[in-house]
C-alpha atoms as a PDB file:
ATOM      1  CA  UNK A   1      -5.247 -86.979 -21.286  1.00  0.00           C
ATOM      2  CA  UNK A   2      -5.483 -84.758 -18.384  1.00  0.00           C
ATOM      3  CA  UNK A   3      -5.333 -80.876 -18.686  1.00  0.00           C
ATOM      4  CA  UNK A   4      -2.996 -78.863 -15.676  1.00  0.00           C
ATOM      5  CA  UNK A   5      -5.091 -75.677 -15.077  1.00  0.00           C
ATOM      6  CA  UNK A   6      -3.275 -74.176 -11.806  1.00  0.00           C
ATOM      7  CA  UNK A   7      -0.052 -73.286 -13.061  1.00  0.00           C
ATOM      8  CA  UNK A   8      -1.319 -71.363 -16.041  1.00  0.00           C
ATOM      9  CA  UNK A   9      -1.447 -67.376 -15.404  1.00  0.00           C
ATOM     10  CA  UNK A  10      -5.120 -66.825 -16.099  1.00  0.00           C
ATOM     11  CA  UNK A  11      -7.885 -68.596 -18.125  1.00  0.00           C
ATOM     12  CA  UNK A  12      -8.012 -66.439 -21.080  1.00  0.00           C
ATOM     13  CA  UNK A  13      -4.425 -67.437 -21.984  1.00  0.00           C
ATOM     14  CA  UNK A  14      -4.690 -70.373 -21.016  1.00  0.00           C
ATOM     15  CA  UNK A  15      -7.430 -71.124 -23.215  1.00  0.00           C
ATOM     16  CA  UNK A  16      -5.399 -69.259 -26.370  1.00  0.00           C
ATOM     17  CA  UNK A  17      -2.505 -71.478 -25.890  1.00  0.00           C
ATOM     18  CA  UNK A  18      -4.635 -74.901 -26.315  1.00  0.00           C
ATOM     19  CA  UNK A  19      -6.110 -73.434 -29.379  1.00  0.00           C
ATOM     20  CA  UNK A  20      -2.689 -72.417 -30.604  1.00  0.00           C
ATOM     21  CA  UNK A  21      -1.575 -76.219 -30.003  1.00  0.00           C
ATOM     22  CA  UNK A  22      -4.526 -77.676 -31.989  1.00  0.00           C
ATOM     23  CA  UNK A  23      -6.519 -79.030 -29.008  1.00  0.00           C
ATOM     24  CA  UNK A  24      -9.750 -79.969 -29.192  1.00  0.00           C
ATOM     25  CA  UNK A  25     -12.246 -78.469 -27.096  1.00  0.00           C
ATOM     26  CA  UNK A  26     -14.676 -81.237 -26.546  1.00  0.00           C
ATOM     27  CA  UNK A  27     -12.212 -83.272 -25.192  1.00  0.00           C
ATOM     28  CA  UNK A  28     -11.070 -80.211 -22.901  1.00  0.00           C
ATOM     29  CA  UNK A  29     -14.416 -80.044 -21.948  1.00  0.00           C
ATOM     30  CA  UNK A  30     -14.853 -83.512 -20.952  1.00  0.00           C
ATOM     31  CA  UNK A  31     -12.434 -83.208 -17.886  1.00  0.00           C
ATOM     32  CA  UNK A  32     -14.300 -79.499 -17.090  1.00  0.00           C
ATOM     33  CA  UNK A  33     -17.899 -80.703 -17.216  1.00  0.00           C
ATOM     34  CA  UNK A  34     -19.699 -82.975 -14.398  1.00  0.00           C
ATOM     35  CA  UNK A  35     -19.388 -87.211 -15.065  1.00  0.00           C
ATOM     36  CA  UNK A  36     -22.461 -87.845 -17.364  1.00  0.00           C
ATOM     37  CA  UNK A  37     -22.598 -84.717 -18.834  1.00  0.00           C
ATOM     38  CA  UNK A  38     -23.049 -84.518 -22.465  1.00  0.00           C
ATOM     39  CA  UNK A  39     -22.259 -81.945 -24.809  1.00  0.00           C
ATOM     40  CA  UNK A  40     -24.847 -81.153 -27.689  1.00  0.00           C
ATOM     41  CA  UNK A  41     -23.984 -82.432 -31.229  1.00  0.00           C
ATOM     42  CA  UNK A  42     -23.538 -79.239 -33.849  1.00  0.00           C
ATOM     43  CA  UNK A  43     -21.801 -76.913 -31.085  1.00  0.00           C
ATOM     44  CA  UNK A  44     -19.442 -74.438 -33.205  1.00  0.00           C
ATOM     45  CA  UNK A  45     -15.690 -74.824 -31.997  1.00  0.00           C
ATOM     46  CA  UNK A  46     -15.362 -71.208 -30.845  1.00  0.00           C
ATOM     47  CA  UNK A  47     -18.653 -71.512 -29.144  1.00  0.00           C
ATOM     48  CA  UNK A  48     -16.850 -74.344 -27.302  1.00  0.00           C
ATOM     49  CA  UNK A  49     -14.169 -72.285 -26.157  1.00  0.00           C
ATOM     50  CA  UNK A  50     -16.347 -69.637 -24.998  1.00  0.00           C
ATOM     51  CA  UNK A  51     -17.985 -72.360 -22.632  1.00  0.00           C
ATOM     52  CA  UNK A  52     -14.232 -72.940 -21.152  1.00  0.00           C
ATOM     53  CA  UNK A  53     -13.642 -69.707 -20.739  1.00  0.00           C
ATOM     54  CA  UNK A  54     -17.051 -69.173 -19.064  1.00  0.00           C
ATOM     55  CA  UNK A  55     -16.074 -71.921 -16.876  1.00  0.00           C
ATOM     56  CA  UNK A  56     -13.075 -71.180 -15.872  1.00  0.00           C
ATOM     57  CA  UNK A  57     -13.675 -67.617 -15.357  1.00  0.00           C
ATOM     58  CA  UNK A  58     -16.338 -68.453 -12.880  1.00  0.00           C
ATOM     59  CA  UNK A  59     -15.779 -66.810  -9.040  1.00  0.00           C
ATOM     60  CA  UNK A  60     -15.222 -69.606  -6.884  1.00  0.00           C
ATOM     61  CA  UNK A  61     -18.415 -70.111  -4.344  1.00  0.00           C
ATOM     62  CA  UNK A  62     -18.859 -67.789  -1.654  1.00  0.00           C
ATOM     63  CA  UNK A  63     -18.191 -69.869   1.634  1.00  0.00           C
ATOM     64  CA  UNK A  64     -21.657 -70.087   3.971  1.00  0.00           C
ATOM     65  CA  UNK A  65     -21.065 -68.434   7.307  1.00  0.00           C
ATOM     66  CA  UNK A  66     -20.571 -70.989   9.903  1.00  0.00           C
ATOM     67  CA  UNK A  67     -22.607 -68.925  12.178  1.00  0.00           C
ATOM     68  CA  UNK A  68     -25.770 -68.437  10.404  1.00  0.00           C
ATOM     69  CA  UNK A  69     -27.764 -71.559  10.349  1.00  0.00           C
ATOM     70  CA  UNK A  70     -31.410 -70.602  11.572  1.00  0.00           C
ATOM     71  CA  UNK A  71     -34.074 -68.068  11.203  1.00  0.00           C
ATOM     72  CA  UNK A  72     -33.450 -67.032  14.468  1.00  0.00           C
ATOM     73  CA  UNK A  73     -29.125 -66.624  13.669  1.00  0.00           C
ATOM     74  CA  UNK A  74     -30.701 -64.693  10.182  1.00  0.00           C
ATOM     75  CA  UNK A  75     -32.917 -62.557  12.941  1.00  0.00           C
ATOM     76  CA  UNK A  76     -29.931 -61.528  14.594  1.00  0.00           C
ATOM     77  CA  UNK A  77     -27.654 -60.228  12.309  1.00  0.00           C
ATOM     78  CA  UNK A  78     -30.636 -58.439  10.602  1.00  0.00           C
ATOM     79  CA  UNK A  79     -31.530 -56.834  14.148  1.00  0.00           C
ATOM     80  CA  UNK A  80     -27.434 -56.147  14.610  1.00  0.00           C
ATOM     81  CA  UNK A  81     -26.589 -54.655  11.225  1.00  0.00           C
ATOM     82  CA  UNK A  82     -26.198 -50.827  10.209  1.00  0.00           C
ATOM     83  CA  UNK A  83     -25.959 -51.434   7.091  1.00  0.00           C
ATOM     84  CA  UNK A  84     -27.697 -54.260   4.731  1.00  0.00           C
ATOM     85  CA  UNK A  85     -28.112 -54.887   0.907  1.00  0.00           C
ATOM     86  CA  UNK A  86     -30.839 -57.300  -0.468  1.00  0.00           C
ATOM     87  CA  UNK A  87     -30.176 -58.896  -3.917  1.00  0.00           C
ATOM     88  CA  UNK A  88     -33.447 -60.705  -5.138  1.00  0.00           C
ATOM     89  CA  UNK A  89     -34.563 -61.844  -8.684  1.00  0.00           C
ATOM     90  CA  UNK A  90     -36.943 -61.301 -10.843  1.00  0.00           C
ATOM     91  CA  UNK A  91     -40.887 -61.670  -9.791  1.00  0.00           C
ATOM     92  CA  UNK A  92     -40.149 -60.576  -6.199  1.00  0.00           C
ATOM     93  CA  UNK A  93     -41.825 -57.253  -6.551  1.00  0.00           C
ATOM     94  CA  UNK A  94     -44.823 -58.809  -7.794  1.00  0.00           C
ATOM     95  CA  UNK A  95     -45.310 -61.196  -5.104  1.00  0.00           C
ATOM     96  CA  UNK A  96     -44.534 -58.672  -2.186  1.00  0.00           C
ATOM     97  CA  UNK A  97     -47.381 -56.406  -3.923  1.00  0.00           C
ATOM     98  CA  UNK A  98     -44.431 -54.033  -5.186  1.00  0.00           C
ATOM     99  CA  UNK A  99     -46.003 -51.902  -8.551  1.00  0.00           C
ATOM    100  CA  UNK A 100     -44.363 -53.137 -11.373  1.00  0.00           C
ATOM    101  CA  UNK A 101     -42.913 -51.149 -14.618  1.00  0.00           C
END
């Protein structure tokens, strides 16, 4: 059984309408998930359904810019830019001798 997910209006009632209709989420899951991927044993039906909503309410991935393939491209556009923002994870302050809270 396969699942049609592009003509639905959004995930969220998408997702309400198979619950409505009895379906079952592992199986829904099944087609969602990577081949091989296996689902643990004891997972709570609504905690199911919050996984399918979590995946299908994932942004799509942002597209890598064609043009920036090397440190020296990276160089450039740092050099070129008025105005940049740096996202970075946890432990970077640390290691770029940053005080920590």
């Amino acid at each position: 059984m396969y699942f049609v997910l592009s003509v639905i209006p959004g995930p969220m009632s998408w997702v309400q309408r198979q619950m409505q209709e009895g379906k079952d989420p592992r199986q829904i899951l099944t087609q969602l998930l990577p081949s091989g991927a296996e689902l643990p044993d004891g997972l709570h039906e609504v905690m199911l359904w919050k996984i399918i909503v979590s995946i299908l309410s994932e942004p799509p991935a942002r597209k890598k810019l064609v043009t920036q393939n090397t440190l020296e491209d990276f160089l450039h556009l740092m050099s070129n830019c008025r105005n940049i923002m740096v996202l970075t994870g946890a432990g970077v302050s640390e290691l770029s001798a940053i005080s920590i809270m």
